[in-house]
C-alpha atoms as a PDB file:
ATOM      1  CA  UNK A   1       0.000   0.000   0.000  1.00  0.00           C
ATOM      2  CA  UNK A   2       1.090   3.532  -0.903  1.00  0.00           C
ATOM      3  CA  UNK A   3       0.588   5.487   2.169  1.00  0.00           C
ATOM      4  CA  UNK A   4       1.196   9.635   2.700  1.00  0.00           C
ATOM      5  CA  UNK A   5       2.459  11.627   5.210  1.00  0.00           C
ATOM      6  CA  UNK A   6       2.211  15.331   5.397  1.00  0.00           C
ATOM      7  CA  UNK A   7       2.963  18.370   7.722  1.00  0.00           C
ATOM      8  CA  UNK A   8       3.254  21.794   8.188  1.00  0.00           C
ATOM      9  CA  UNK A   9       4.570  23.186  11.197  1.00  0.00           C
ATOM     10  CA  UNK A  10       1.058  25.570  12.697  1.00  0.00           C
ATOM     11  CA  UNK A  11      -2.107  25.489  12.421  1.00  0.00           C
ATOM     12  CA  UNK A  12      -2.361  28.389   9.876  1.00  0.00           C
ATOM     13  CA  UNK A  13      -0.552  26.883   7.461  1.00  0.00           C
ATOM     14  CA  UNK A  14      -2.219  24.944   4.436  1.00  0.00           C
ATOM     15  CA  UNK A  15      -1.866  21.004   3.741  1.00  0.00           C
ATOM     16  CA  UNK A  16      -3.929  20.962   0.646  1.00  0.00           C
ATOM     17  CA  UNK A  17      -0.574  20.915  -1.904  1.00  0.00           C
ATOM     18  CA  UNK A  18       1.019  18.302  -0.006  1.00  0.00           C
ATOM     19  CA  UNK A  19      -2.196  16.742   0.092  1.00  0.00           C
ATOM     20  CA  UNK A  20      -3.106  17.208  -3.564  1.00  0.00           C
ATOM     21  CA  UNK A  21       0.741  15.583  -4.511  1.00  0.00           C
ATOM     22  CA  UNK A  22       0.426  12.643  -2.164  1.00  0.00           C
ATOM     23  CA  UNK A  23      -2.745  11.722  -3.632  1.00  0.00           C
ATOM     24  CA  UNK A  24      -1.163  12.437  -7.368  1.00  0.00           C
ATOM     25  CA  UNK A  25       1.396  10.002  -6.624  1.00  0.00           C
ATOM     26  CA  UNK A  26      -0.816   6.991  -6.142  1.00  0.00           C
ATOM     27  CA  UNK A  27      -1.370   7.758  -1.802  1.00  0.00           C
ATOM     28  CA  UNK A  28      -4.054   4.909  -0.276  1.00  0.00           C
ATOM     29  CA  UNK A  29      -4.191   6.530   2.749  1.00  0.00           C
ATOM     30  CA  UNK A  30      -2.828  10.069   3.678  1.00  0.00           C
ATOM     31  CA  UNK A  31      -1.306  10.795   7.609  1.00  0.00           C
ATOM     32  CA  UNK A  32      -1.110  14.536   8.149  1.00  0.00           C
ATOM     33  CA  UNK A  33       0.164  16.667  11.301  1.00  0.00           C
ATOM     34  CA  UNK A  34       0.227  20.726  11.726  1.00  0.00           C
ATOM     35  CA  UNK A  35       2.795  20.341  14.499  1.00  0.00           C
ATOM     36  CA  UNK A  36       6.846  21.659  14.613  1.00  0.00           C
ATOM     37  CA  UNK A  37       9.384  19.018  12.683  1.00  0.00           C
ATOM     38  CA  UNK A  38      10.903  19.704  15.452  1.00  0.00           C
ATOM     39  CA  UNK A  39       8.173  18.316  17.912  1.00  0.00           C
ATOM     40  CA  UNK A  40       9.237  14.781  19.679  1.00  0.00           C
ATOM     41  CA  UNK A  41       5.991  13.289  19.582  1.00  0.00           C
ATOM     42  CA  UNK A  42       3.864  13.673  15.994  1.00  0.00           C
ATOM     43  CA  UNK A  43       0.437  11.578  16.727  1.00  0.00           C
ATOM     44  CA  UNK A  44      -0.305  11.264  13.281  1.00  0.00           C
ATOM     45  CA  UNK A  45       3.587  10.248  12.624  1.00  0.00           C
ATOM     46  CA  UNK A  46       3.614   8.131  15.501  1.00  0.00           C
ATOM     47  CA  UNK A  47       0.282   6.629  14.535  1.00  0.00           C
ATOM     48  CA  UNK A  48       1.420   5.908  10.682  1.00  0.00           C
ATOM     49  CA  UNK A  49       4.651   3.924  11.297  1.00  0.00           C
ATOM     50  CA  UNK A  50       2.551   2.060  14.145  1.00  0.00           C
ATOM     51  CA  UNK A  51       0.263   1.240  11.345  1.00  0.00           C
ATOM     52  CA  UNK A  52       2.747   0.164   8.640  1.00  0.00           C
ATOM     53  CA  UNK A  53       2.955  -2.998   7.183  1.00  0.00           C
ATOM     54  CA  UNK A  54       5.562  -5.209   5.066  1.00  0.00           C
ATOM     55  CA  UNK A  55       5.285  -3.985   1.706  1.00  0.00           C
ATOM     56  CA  UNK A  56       3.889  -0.514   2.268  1.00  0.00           C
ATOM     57  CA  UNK A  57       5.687   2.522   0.910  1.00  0.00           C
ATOM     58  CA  UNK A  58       5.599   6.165   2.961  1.00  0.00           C
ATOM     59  CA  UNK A  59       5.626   9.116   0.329  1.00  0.00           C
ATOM     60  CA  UNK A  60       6.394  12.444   1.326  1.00  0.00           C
ATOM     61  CA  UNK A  61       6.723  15.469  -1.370  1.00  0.00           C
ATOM     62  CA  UNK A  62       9.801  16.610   0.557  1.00  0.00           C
ATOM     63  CA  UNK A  63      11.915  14.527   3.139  1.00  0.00           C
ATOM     64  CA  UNK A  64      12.066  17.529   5.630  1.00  0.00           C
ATOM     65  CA  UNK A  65       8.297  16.876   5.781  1.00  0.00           C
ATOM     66  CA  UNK A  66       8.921  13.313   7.443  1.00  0.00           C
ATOM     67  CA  UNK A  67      12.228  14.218   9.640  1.00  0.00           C
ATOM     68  CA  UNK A  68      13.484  17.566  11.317  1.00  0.00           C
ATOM     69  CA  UNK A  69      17.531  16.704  10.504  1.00  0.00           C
ATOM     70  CA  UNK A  70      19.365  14.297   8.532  1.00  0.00           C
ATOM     71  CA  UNK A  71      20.154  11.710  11.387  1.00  0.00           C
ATOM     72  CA  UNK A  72      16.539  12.108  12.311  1.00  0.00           C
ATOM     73  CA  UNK A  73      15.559  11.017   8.426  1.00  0.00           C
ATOM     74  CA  UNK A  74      17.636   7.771   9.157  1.00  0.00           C
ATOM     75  CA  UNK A  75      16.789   6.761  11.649  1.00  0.00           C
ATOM     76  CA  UNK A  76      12.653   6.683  10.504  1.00  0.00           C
ATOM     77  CA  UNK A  77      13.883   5.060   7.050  1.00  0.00           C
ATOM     78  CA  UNK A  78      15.353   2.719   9.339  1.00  0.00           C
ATOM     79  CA  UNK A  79      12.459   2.030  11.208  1.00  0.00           C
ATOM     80  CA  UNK A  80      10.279   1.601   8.060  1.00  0.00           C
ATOM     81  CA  UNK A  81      13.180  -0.913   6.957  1.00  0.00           C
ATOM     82  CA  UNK A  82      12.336  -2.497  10.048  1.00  0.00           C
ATOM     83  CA  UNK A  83       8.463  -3.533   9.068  1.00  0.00           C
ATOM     84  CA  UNK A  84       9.792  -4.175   5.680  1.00  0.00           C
ATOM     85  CA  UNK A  85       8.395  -0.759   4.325  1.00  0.00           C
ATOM     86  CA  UNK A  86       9.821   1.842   2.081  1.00  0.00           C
ATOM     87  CA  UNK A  87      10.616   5.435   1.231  1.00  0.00           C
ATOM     88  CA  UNK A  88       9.722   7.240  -0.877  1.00  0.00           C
ATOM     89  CA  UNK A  89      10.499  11.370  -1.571  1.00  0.00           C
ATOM     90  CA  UNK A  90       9.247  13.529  -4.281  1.00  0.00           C
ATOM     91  CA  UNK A  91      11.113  16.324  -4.386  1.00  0.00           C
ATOM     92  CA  UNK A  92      14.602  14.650  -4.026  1.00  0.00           C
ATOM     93  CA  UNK A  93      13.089  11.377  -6.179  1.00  0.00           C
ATOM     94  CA  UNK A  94      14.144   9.840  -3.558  1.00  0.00           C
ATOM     95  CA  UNK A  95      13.062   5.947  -3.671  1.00  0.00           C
ATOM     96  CA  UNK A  96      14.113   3.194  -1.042  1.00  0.00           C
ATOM     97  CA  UNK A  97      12.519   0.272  -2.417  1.00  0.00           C
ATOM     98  CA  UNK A  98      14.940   0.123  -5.537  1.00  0.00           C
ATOM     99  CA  UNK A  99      18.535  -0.536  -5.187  1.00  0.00           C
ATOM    100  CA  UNK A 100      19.668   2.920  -7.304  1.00  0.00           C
ATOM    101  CA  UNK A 101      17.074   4.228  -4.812  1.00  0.00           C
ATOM    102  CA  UNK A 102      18.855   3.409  -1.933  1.00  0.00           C
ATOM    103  CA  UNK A 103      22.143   4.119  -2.953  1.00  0.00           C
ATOM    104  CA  UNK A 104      20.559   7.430  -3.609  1.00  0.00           C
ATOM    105  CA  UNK A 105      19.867   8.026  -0.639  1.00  0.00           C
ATOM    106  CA  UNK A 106      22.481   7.101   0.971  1.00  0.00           C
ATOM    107  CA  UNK A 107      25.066   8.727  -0.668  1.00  0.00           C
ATOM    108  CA  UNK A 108      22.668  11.690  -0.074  1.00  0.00           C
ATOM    109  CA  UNK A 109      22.774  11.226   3.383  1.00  0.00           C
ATOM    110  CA  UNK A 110      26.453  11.094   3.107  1.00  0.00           C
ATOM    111  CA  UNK A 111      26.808  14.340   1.394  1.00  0.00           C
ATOM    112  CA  UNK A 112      24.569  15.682   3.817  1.00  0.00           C
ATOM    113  CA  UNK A 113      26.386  14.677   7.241  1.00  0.00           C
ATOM    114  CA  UNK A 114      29.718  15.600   5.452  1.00  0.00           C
ATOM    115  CA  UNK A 115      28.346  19.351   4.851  1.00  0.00           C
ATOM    116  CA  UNK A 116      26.736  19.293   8.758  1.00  0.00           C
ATOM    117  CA  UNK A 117      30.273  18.594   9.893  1.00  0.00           C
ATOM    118  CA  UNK A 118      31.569  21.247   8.028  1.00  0.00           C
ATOM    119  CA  UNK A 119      29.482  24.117   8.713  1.00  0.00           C
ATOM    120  CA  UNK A 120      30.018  22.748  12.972  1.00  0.00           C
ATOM    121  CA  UNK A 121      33.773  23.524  11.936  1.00  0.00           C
ATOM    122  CA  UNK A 122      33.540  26.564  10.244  1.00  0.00           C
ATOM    123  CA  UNK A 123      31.544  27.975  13.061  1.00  0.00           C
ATOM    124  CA  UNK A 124      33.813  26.585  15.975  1.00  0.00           C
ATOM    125  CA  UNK A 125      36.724  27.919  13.898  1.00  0.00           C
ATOM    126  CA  UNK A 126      34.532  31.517  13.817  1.00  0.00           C
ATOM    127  CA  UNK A 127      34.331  31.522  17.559  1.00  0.00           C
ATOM    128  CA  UNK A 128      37.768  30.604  17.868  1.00  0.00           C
ATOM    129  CA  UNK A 129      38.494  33.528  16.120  1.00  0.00           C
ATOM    130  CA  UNK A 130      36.400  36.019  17.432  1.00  0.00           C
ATOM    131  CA  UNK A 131      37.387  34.577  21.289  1.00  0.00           C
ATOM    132  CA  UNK A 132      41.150  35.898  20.039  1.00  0.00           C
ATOM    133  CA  UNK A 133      40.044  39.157  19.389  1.00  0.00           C
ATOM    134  CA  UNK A 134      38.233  39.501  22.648  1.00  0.00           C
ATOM    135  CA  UNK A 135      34.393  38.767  21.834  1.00  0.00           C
ATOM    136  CA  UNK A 136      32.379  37.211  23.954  1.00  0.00           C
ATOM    137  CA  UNK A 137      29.286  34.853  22.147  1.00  0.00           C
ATOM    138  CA  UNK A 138      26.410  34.242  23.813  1.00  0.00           C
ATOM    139  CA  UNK A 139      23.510  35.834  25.416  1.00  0.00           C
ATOM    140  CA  UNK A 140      24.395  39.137  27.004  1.00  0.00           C
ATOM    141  CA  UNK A 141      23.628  39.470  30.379  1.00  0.00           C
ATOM    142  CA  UNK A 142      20.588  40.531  32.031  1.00  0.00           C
ATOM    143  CA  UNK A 143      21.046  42.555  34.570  1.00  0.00           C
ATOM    144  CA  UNK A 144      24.349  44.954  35.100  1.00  0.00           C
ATOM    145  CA  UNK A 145      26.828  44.430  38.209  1.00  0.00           C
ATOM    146  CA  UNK A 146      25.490  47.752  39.775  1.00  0.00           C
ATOM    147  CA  UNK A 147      22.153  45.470  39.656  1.00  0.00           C
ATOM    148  CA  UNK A 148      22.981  42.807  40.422  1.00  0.00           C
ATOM    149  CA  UNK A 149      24.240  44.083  43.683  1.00  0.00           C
ATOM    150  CA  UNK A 150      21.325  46.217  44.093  1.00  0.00           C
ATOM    151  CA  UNK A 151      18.866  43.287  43.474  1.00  0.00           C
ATOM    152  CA  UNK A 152      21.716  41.342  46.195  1.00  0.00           C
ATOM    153  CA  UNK A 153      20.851  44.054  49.018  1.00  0.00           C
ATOM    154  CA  UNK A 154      17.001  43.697  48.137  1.00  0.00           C
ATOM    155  CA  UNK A 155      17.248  40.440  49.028  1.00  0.00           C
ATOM    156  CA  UNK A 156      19.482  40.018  51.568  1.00  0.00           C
ATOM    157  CA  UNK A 157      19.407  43.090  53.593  1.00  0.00           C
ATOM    158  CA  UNK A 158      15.719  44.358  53.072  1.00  0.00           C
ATOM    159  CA  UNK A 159      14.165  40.723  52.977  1.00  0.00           C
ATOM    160  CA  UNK A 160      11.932  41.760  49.949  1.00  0.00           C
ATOM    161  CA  UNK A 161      10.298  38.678  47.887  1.00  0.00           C
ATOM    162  CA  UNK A 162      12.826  37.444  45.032  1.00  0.00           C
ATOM    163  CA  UNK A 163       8.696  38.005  42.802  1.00  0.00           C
ATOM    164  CA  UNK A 164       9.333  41.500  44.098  1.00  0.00           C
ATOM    165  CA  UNK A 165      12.585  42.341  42.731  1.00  0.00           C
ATOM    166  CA  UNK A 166      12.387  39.869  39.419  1.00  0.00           C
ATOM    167  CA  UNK A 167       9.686  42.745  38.539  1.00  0.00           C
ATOM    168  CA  UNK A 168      11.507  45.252  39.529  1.00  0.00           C
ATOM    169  CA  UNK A 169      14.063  44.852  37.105  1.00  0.00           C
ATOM    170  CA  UNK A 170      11.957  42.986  34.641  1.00  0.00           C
ATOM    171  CA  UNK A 171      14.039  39.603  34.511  1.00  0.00           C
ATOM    172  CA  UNK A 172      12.445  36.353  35.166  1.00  0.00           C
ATOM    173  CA  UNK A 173      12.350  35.361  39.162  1.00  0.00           C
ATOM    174  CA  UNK A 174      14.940  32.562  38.450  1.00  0.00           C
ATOM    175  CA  UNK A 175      17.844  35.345  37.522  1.00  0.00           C
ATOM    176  CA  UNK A 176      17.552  37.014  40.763  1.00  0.00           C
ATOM    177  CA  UNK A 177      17.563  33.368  42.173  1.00  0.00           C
ATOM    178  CA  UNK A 178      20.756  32.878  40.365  1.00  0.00           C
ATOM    179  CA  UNK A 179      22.613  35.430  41.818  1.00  0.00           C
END
């Protein structure tokens, strides 16, 4: 059985040409979720591969539909390799159940771990460099020394609620707990 999976990541957004290709493409049965890639648990997701059966074939129009990151994407074809299921994407023609398929994707995959790795090093090397010329990254902080110490004698000498002084200086409660 051909079966479909779509998503799009809120509730605004419109299913109906991911919808309209699935069904193009010979779908059965169409899954669909309006929930984050990036969300752990998908119901609809969850519920298709729970579903699947040896034989069956999951079509997306784009893999970044099924997985939020490449390792992610691998390790769902893997499951469907599990039941005995395969893949299949539109976009990338993308098709697990033939051999040139597979070695498709996985010399996709390949390319596609490769260029992660290399953007992690070009931005560790960027920090690197930017730590030499006296940059700090990261978030900047929230409240100033002068502050800090001000929100310190709040708390300790004039016993005022840490609620209190969070709104007083507009940070959350847990920064003045911090100190």
């Amino acid at each position: 059985m051909i079966i479909g999976y779509a998503r799009v990541s809120t509730q605004e957004q419109n299913l109906d040409a991911q919808l309209d290709a699935l069904k193009a493409a010979g779908s059965e049965r169409i899954y669909s979720d309006k929930i984050s890639g990036s969300a752990r648990k998908r119901p609809e997701l969850d519920r298709m591969l729970e579903q699947l059966r040896d034989g069956d074939v999951v079509v997306v129009t784009k893999y970044d539909r099924l997985a939020r990151s490449l390792s992610n994407l691998l390790q769902i074809v893997e499951a469907l390799k599990q039941k005995g299921s395969g893949f299949k994407s539109l976009a990338e023609d993308i098709d697990t159940t033939t051999p040139a398929g597979r070695l498709v994707f996985h010399v996709f995959g390949s390319i596609a771990e490769f260029e992660r790795e290399r953007i992690s090093e070009r931005t560790k090397e960027g920090l690197e460099a930017a730590r030499r010329r006296g940059k700090r990254g990261g978030r900047p902080p929230a409240l100033t020394r002068t502050q800090k110490e001000e929100a310190l004698k709040m708390r300790d000498v004039d016993a005022r609620p840490i609620s209190e002084i969070a709104d007083i200086f507009s940070v959350n409660h847990n920064t003045i707990r911090r100190l």
